[in-house]
PDB file of N, CA and C in Angstrom:
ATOM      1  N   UNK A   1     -11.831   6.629   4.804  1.00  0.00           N
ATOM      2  CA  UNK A   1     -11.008   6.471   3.607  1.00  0.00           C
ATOM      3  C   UNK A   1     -11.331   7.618   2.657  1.00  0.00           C
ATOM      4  N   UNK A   2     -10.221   8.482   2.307  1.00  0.00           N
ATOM      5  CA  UNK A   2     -10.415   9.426   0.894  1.00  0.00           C
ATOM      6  C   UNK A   2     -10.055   8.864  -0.520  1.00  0.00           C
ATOM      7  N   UNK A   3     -10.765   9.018  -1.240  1.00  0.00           N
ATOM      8  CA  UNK A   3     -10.375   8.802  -2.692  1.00  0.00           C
ATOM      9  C   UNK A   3     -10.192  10.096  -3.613  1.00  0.00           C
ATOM     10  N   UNK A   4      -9.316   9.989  -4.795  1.00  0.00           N
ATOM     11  CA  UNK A   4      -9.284  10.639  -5.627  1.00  0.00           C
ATOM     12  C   UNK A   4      -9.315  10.413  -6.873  1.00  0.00           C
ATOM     13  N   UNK A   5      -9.789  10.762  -8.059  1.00  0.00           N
ATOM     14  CA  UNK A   5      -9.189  10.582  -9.367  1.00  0.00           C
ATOM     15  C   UNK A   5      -8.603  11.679  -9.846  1.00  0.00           C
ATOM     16  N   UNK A   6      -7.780  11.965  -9.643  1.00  0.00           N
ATOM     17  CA  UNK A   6      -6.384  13.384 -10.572  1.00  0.00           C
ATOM     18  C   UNK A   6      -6.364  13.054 -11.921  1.00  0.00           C
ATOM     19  N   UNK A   7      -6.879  14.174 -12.361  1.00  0.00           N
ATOM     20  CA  UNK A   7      -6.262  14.183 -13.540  1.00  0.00           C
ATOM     21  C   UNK A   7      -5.361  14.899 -14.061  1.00  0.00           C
ATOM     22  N   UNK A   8      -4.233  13.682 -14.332  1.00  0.00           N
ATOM     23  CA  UNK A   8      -2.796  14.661 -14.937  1.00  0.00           C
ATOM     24  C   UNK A   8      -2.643  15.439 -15.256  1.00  0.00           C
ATOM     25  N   UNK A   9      -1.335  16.126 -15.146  1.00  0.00           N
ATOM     26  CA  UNK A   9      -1.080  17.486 -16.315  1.00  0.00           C
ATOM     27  C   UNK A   9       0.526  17.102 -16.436  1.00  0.00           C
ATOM     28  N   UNK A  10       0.528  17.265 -18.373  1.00  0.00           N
ATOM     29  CA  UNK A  10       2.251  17.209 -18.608  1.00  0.00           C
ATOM     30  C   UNK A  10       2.359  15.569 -18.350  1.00  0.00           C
ATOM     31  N   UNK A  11       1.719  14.631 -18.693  1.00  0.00           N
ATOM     32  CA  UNK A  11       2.630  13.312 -18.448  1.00  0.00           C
ATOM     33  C   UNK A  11       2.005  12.363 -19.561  1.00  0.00           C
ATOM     34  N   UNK A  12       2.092  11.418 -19.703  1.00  0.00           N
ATOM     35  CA  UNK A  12       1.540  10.084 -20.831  1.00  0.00           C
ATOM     36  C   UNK A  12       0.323   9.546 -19.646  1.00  0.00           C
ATOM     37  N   UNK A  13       0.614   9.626 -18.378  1.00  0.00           N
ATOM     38  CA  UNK A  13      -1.005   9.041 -17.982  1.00  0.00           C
ATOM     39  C   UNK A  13      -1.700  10.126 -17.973  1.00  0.00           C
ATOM     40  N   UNK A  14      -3.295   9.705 -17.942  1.00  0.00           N
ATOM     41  CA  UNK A  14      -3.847  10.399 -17.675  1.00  0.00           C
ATOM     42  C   UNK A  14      -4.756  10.745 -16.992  1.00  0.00           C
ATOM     43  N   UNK A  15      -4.752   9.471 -15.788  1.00  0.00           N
ATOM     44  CA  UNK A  15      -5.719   9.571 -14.412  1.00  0.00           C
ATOM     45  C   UNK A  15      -4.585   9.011 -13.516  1.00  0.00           C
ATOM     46  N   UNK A  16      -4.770   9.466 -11.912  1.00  0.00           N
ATOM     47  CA  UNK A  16      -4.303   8.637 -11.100  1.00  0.00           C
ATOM     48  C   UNK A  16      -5.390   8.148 -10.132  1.00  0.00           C
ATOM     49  N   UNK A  17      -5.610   7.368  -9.569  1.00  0.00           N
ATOM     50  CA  UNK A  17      -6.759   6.884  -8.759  1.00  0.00           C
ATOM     51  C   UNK A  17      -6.099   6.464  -7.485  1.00  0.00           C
ATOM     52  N   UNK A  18      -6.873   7.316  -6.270  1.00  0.00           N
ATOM     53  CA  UNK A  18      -6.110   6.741  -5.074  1.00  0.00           C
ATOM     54  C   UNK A  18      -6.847   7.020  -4.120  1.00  0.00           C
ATOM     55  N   UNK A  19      -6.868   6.027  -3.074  1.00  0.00           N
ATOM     56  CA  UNK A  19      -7.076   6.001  -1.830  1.00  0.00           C
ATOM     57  C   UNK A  19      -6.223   5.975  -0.861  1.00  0.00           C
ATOM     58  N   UNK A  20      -6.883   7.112   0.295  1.00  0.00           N
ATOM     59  CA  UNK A  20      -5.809   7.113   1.542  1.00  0.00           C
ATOM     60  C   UNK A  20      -6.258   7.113   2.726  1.00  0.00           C
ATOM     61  N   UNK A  21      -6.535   6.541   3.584  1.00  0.00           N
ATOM     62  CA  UNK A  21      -6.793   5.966   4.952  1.00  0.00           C
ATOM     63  C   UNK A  21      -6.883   7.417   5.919  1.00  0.00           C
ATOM     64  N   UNK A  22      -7.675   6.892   6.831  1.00  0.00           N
ATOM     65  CA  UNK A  22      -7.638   7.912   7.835  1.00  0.00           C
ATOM     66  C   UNK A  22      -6.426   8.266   8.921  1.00  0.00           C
ATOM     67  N   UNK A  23      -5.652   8.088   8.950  1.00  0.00           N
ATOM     68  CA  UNK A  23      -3.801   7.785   9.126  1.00  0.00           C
ATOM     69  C   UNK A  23      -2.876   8.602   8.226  1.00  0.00           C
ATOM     70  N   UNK A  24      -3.383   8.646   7.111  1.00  0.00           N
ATOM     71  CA  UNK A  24      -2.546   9.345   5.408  1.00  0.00           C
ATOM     72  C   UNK A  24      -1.826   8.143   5.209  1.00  0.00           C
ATOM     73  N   UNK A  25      -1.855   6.843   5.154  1.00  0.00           N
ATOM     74  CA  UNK A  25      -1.646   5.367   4.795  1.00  0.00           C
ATOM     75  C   UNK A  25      -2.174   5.492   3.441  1.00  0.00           C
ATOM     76  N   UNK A  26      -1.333   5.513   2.317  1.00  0.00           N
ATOM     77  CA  UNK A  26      -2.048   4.772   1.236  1.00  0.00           C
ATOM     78  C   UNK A  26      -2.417   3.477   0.652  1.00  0.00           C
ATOM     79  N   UNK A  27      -3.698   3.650   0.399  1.00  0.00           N
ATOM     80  CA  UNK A  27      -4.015   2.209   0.435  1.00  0.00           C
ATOM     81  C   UNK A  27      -3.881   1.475  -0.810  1.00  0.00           C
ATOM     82  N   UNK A  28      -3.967   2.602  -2.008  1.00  0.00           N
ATOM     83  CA  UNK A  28      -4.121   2.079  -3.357  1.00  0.00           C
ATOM     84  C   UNK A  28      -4.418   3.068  -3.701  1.00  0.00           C
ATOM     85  N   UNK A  29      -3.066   3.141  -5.247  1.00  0.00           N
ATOM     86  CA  UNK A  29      -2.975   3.789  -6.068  1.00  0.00           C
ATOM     87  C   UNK A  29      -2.766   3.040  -7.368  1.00  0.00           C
ATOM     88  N   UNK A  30      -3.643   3.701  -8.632  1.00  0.00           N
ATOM     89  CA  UNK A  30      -3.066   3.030  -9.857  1.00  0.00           C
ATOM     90  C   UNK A  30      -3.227   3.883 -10.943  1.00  0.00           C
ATOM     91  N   UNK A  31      -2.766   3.701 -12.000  1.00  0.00           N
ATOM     92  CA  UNK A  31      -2.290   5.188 -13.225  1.00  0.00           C
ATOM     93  C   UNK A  31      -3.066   4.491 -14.017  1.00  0.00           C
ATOM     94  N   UNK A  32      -3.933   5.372 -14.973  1.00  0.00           N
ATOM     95  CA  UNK A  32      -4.580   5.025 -16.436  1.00  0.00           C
ATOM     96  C   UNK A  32      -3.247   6.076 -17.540  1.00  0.00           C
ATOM     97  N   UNK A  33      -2.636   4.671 -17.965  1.00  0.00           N
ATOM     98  CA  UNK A  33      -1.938   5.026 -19.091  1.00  0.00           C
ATOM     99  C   UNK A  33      -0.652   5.405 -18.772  1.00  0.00           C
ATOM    100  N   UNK A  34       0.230   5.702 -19.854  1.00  0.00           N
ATOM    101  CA  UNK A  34       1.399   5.992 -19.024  1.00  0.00           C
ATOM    102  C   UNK A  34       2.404   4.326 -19.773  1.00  0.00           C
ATOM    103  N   UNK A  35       3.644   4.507 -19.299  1.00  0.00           N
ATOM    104  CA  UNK A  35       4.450   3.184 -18.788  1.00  0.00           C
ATOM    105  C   UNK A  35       3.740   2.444 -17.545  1.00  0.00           C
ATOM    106  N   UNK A  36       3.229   1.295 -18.197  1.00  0.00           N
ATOM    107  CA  UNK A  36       2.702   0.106 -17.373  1.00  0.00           C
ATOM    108  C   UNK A  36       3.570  -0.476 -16.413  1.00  0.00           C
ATOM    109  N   UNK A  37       4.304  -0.749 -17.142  1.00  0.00           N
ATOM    110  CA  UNK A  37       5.440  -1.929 -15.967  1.00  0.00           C
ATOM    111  C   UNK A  37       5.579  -0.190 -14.715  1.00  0.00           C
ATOM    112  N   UNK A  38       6.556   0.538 -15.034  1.00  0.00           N
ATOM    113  CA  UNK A  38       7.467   1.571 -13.991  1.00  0.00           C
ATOM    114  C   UNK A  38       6.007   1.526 -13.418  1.00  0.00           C
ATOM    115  N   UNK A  39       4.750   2.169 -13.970  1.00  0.00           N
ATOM    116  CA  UNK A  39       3.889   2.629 -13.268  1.00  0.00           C
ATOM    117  C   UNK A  39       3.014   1.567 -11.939  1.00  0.00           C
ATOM    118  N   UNK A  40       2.960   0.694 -12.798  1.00  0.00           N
ATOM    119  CA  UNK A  40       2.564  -0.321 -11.507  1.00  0.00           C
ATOM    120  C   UNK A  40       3.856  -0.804 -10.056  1.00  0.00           C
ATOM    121  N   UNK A  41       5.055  -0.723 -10.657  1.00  0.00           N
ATOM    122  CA  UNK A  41       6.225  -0.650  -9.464  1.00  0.00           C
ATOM    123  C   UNK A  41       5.893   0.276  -8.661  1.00  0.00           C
ATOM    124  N   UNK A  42       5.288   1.852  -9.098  1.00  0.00           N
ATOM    125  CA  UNK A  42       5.581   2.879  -8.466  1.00  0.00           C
ATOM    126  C   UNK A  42       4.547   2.705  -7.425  1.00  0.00           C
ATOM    127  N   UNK A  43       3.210   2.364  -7.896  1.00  0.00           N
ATOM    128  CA  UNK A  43       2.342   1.670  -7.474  1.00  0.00           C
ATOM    129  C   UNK A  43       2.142   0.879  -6.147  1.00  0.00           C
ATOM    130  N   UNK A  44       3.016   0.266  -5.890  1.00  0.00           N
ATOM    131  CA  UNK A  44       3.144  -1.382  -5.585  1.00  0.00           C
ATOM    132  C   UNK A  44       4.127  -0.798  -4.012  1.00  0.00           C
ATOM    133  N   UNK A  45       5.561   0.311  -4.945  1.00  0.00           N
ATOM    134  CA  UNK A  45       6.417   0.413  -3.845  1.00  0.00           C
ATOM    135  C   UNK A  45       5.842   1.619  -2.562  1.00  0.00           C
ATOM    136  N   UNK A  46       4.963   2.159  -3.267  1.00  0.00           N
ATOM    137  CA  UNK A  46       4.138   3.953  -2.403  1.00  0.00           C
ATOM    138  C   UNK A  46       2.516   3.151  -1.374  1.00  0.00           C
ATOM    139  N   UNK A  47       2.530   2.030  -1.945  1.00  0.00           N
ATOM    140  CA  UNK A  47       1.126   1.178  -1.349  1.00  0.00           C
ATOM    141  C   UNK A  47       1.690   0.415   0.196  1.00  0.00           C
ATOM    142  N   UNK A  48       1.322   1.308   1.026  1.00  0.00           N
ATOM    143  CA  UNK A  48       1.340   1.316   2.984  1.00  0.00           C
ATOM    144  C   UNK A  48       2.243   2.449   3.263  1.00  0.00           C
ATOM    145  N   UNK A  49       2.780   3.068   2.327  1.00  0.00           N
ATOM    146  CA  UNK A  49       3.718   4.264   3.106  1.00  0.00           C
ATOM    147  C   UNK A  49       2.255   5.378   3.243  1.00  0.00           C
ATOM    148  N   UNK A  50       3.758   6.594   4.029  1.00  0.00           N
ATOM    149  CA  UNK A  50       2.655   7.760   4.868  1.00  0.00           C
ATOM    150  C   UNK A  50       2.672   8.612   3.657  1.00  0.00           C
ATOM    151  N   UNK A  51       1.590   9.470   2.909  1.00  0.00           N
ATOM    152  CA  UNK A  51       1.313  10.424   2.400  1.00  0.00           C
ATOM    153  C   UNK A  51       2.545  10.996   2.286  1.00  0.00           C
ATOM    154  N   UNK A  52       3.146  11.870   3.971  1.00  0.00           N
ATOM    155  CA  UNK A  52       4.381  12.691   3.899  1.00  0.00           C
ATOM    156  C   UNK A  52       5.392  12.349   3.191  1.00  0.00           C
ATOM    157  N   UNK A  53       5.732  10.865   3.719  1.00  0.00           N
ATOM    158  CA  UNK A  53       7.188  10.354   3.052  1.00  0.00           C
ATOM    159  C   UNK A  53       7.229   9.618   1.725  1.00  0.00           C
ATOM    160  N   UNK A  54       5.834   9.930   0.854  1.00  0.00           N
ATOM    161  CA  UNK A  54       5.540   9.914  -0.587  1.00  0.00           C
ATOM    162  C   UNK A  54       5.798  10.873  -0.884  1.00  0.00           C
ATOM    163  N   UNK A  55       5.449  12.124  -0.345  1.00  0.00           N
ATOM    164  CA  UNK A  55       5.861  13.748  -1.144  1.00  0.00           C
ATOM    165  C   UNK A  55       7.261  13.898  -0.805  1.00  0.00           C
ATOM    166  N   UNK A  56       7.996  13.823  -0.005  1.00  0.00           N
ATOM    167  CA  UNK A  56       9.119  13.845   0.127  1.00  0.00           C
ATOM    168  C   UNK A  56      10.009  13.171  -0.727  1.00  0.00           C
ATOM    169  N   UNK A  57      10.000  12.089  -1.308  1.00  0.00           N
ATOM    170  CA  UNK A  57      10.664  11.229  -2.258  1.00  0.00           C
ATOM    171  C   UNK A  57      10.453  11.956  -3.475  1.00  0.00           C
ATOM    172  N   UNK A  58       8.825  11.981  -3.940  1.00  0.00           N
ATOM    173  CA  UNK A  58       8.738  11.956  -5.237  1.00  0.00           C
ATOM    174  C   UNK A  58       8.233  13.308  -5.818  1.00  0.00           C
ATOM    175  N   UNK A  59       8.277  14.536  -5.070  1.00  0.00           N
ATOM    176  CA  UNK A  59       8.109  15.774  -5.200  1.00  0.00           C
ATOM    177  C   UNK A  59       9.442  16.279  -6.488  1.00  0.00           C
ATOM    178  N   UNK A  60       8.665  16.963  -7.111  1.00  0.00           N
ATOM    179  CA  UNK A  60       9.754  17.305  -7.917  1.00  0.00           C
ATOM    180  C   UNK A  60      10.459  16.746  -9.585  1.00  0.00           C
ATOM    181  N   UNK A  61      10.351  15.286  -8.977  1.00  0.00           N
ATOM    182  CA  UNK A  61      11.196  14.492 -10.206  1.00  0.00           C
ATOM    183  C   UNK A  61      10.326  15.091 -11.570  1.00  0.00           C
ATOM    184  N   UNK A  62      11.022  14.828 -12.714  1.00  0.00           N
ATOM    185  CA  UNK A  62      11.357  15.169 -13.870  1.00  0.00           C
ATOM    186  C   UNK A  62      11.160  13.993 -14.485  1.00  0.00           C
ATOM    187  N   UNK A  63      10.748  13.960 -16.039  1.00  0.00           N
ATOM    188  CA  UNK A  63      10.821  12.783 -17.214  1.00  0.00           C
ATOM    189  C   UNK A  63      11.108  13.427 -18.003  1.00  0.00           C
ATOM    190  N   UNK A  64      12.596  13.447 -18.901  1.00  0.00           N
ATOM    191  CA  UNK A  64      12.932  13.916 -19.571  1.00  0.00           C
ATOM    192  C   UNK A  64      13.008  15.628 -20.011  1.00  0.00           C
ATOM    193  N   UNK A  65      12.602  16.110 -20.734  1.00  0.00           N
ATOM    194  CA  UNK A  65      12.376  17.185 -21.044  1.00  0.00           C
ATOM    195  C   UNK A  65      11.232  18.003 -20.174  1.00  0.00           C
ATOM    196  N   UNK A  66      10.214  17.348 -19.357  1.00  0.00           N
ATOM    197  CA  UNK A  66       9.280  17.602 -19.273  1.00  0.00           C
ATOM    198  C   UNK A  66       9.557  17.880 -17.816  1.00  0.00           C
ATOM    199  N   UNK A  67       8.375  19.273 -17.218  1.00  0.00           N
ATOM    200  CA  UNK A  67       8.209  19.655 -16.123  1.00  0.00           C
ATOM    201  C   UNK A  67       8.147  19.008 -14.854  1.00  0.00           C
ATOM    202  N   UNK A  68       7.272  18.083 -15.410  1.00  0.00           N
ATOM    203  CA  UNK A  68       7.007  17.256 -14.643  1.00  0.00           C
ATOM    204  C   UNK A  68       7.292  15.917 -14.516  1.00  0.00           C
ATOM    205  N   UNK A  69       6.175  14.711 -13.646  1.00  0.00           N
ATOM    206  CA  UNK A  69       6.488  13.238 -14.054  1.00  0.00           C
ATOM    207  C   UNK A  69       5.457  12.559 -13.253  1.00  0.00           C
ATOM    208  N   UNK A  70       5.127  10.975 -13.930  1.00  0.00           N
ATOM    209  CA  UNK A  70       3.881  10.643 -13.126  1.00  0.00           C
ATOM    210  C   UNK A  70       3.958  10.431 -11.716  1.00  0.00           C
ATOM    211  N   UNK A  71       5.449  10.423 -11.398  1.00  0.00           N
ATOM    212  CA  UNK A  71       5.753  10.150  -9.422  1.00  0.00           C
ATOM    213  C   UNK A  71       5.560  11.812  -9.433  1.00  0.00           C
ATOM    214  N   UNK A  72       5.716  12.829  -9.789  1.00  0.00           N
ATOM    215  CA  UNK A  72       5.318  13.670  -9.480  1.00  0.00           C
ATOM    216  C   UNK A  72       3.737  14.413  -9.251  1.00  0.00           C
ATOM    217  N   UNK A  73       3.247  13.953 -10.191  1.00  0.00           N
ATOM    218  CA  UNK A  73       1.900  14.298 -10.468  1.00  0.00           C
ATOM    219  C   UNK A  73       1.283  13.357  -9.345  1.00  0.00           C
ATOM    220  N   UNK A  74       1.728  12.222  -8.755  1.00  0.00           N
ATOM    221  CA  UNK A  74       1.145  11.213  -8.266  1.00  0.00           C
ATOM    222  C   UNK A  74       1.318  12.750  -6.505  1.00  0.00           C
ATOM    223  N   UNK A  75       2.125  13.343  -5.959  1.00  0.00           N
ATOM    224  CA  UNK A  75       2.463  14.338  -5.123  1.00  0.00           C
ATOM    225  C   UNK A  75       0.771  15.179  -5.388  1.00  0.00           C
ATOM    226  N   UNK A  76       1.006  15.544  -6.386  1.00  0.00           N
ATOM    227  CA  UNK A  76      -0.040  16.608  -6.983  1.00  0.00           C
ATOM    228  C   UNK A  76      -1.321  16.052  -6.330  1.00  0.00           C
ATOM    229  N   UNK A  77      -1.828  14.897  -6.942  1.00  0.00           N
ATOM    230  CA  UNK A  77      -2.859  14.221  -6.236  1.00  0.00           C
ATOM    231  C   UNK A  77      -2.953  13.917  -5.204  1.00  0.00           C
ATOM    232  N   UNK A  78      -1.923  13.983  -3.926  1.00  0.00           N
ATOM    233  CA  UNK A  78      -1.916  14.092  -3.017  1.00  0.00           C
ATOM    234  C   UNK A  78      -2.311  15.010  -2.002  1.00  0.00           C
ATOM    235  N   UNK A  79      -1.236  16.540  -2.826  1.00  0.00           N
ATOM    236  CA  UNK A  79      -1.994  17.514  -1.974  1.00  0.00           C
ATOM    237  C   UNK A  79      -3.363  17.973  -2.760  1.00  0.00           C
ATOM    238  N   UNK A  80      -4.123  17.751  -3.393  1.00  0.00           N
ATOM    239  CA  UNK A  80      -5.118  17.748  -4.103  1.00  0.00           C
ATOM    240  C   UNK A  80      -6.453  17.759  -2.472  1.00  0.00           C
ATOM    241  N   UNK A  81      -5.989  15.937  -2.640  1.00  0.00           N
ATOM    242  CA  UNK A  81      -6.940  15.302  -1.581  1.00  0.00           C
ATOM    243  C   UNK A  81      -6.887  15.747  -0.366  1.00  0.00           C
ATOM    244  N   UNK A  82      -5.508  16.172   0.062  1.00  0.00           N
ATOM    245  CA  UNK A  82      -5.364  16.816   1.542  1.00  0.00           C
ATOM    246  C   UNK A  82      -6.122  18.144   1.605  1.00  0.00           C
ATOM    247  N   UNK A  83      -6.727  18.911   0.442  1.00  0.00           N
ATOM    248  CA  UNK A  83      -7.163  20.495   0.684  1.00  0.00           C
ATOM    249  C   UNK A  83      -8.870  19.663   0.394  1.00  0.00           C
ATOM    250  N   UNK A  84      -9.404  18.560   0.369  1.00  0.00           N
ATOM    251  CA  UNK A  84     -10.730  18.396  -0.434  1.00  0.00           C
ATOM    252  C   UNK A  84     -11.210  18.251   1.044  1.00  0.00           C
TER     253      UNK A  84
END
């Protein structure tokens, strides 16, 4: 099992915490801060999918004005853990 704690850039959270299986199965992910409710859905719906077909969905997206977004940053922490 790998873990991470990311810390954001550009969003209202400001940790993501995650574990991912020896498979790239995530096992559990959860956001410090941020929108609670969206963030725990996002949470909830990315918890048993594959690593890949998490970056594929959520690569990219946008919040408003901003560069980025916490389904994005949540990518970030992904390939983070894949280079550790």
């Amino acid at each position: 099992m790998a873990h991470i704690t990311y810390k954001t850039q550009g969003t209202c959270s400001q940790f993501i915490d995650l574990d991912v299986d020896e498979n790239g199965i995530i096992q559990q992910v959860s956001f410090v801060g941020g929108c609670h409710g969206n963030l725990q859905g996002i949470s909830s719906l990315v918890r048993g999918m594959h690593v890949d077909d998490v970056k594929q969905k959520l690569d990219g997206i946008r919040c408003g004005y901003k560069s980025t977004s916490c389904p994005d940053q949540l990518v970030r922490a992904i390939e983070q853990l894949e280079k550790a």
